[in-house]
C-alpha atoms as a PDB file:
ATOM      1  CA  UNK A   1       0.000   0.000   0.000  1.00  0.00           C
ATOM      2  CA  UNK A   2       2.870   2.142   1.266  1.00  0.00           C
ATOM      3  CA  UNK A   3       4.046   2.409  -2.803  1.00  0.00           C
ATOM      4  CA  UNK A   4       0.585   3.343  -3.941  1.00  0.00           C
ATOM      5  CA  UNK A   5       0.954   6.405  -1.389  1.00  0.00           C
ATOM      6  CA  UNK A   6       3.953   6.966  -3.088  1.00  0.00           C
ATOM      7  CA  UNK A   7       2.443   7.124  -6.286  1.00  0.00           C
ATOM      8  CA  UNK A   8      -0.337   8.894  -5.518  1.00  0.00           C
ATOM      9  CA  UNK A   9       1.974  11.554  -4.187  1.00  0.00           C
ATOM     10  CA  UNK A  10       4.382  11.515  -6.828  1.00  0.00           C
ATOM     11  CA  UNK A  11       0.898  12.095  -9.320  1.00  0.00           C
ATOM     12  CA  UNK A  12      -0.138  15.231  -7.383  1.00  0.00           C
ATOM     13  CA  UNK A  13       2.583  16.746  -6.816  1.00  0.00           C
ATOM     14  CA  UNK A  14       3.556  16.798 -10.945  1.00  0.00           C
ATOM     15  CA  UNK A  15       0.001  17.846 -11.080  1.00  0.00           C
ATOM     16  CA  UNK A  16       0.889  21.089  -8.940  1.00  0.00           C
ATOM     17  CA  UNK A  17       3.823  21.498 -11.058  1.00  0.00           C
ATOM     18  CA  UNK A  18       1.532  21.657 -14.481  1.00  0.00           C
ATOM     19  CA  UNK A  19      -0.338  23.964 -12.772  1.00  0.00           C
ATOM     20  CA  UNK A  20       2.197  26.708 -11.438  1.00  0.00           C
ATOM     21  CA  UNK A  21       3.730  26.183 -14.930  1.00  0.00           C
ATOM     22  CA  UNK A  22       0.053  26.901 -16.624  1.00  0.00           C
ATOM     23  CA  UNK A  23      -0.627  30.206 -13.873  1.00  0.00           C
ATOM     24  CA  UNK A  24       2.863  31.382 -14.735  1.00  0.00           C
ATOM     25  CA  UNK A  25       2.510  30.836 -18.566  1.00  0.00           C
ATOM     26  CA  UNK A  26      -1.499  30.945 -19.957  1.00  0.00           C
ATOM     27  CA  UNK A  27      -0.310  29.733 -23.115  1.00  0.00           C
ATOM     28  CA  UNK A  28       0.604  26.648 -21.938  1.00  0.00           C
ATOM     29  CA  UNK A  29      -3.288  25.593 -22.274  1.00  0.00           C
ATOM     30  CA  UNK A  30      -3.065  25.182 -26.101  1.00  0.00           C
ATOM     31  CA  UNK A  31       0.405  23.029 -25.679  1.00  0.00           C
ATOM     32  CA  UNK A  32      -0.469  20.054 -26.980  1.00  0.00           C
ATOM     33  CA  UNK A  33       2.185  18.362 -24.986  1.00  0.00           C
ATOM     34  CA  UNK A  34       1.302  20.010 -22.534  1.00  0.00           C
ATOM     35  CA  UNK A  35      -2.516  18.937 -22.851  1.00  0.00           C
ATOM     36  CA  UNK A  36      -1.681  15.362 -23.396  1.00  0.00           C
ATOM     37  CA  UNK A  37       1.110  15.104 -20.162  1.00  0.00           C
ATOM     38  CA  UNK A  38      -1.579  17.255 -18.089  1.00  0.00           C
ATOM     39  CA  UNK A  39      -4.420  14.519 -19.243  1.00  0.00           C
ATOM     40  CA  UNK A  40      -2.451  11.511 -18.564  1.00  0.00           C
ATOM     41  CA  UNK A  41      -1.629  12.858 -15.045  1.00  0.00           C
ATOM     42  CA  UNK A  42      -5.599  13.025 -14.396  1.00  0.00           C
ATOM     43  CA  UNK A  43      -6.241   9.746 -15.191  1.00  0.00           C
ATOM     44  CA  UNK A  44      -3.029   8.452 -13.455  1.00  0.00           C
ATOM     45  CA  UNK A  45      -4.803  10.202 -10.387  1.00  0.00           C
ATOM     46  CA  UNK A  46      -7.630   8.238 -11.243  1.00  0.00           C
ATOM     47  CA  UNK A  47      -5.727   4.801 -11.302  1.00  0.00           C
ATOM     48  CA  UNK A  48      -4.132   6.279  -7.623  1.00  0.00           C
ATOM     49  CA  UNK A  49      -7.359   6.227  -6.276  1.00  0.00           C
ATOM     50  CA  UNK A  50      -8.340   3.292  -7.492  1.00  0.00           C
ATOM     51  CA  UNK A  51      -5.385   1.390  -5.520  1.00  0.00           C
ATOM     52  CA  UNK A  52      -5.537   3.877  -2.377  1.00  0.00           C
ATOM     53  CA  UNK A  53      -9.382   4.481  -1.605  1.00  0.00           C
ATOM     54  CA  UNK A  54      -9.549   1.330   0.665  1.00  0.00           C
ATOM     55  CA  UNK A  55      -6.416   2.689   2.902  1.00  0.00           C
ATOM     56  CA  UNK A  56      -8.529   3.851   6.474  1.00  0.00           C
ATOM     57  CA  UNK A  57      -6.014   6.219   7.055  1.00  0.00           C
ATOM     58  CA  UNK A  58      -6.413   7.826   3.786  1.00  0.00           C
ATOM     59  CA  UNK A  59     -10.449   7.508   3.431  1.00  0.00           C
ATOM     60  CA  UNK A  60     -11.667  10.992   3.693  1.00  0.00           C
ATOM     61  CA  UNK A  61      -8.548  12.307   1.019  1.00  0.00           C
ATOM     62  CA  UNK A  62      -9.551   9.576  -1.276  1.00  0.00           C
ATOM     63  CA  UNK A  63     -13.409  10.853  -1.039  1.00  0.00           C
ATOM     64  CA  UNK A  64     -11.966  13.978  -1.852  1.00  0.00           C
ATOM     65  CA  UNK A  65      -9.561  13.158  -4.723  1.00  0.00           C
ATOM     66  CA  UNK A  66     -12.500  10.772  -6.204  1.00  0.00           C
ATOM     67  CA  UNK A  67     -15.472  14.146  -5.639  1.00  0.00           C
ATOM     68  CA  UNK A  68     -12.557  16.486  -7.329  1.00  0.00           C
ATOM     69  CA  UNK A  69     -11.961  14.240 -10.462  1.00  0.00           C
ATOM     70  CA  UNK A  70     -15.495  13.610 -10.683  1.00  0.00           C
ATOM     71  CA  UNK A  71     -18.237  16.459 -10.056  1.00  0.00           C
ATOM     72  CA  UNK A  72     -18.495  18.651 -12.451  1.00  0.00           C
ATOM     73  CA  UNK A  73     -17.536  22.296 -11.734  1.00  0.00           C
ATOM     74  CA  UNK A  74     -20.261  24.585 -10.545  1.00  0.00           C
ATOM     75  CA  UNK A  75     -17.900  27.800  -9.561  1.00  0.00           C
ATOM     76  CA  UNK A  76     -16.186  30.292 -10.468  1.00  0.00           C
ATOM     77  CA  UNK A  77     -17.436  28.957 -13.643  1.00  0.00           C
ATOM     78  CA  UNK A  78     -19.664  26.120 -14.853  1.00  0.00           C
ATOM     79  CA  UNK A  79     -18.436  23.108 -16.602  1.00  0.00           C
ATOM     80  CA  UNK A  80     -20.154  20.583 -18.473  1.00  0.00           C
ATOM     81  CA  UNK A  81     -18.336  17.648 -17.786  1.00  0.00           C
ATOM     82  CA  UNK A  82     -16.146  16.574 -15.282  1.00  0.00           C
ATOM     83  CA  UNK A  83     -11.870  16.634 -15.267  1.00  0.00           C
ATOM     84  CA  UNK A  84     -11.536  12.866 -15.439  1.00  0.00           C
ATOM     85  CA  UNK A  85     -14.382  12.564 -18.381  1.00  0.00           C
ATOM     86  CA  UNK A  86     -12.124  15.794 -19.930  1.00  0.00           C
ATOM     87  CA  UNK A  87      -9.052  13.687 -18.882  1.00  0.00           C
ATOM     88  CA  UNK A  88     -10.066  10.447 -20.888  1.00  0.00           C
ATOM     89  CA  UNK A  89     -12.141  11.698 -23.685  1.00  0.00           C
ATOM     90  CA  UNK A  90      -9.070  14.181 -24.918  1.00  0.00           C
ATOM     91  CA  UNK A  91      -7.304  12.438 -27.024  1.00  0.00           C
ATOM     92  CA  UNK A  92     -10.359  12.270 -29.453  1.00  0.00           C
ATOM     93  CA  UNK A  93     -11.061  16.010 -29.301  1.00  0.00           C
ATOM     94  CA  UNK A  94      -8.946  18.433 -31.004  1.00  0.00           C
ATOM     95  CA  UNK A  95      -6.552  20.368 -28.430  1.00  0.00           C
ATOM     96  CA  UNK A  96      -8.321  23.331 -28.503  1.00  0.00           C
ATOM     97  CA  UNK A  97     -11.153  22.658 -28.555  1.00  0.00           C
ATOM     98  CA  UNK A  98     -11.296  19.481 -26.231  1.00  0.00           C
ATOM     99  CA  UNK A  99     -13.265  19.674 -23.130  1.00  0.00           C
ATOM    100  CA  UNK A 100      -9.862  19.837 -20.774  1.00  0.00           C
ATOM    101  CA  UNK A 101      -9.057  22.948 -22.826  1.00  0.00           C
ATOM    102  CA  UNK A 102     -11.665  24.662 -21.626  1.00  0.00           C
ATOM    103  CA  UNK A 103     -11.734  23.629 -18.154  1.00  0.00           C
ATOM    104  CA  UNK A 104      -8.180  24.741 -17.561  1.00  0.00           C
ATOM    105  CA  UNK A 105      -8.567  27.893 -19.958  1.00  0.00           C
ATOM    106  CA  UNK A 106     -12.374  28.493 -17.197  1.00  0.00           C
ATOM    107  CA  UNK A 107      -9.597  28.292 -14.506  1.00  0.00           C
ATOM    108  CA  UNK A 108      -7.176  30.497 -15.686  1.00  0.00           C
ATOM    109  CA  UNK A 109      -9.885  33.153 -16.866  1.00  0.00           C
ATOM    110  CA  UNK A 110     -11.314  33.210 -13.184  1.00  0.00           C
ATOM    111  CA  UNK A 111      -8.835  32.654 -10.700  1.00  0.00           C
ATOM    112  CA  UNK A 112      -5.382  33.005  -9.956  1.00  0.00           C
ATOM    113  CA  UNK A 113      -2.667  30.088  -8.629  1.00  0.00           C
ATOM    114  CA  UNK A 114      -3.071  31.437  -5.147  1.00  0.00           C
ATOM    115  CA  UNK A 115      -6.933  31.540  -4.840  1.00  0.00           C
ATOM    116  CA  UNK A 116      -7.660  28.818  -7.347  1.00  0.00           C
ATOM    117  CA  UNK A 117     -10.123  26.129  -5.497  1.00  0.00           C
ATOM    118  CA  UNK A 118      -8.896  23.347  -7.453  1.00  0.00           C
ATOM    119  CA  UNK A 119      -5.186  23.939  -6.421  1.00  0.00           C
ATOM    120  CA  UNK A 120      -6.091  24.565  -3.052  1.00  0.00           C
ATOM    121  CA  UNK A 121      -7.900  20.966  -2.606  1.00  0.00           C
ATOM    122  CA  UNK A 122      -4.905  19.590  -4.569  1.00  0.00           C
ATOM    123  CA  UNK A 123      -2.140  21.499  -1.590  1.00  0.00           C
ATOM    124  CA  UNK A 124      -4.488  19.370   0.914  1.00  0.00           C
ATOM    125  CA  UNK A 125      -4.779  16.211  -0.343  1.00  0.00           C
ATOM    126  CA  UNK A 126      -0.795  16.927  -1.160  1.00  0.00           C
ATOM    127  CA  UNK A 127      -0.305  17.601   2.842  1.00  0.00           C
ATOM    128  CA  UNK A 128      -2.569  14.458   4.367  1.00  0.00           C
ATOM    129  CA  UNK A 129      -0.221  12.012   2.038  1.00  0.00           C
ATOM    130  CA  UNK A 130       2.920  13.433   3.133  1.00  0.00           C
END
């Protein structure tokens, strides 16, 4: 179980790192690399979860991780699908156009790094791994 946590961390924190890199450079969220690496990383999360969700110390950030990745978002901005469906279902969509484009381009347009919600839930699930 122990390397699952380890995974799991590893996951979110090069999460976190996409993001600062996306807050400190917009353009970054018509990268197709940087698209593909970002959507990869989602569903990796996914796969964490998958392994790490029965873990009782870990219950309540797993219930977290699993609500983040899969309710859709309702504010700042309103999203039609959720960021694992967005995660999955990119590499049929065209980059910019694709439904991960335009939840990360909804999150640049209405927060910043410091105040995004997303980021913050991501810091907290990143500190009751560690």
């Amino acid at each position: 179980m122990k390397k699952f946590q380890e995974k799991l961390k590893e996951d979110l924190d090069s999460i976190n790192k996409q993001l600062q890199d996306l807050f400190k450079d917009h353009s970054l969220s018509k990268d197709e690399k940087f698209l593909n690496k970002f959507s990869k990383n989602i569903t990796n999360l996914n796969e964490d979860y998958i392994l790490v969700k029965k873990d009782p110390k870990l219950t309540e950030s797993m219930d977290l991780l699993h609500y983040l990745l899969t309710t859709p978002w309702g504010a700042p901005f309103v999203a039609d699908t959720t960021l694992l469906e967005a995660a999955i279902t990119y590499k049929y969509q065209e980059p910019t156009k694709s439904d991960l484009y335009q939840l990360l381009k909804g999150f640049l347009k209405y927060s910043t790094y410091e105040d995004n919600e997303f980021i913050s839930v991501f810091h907290e699930l990143i500190k009751n791994i560690s």
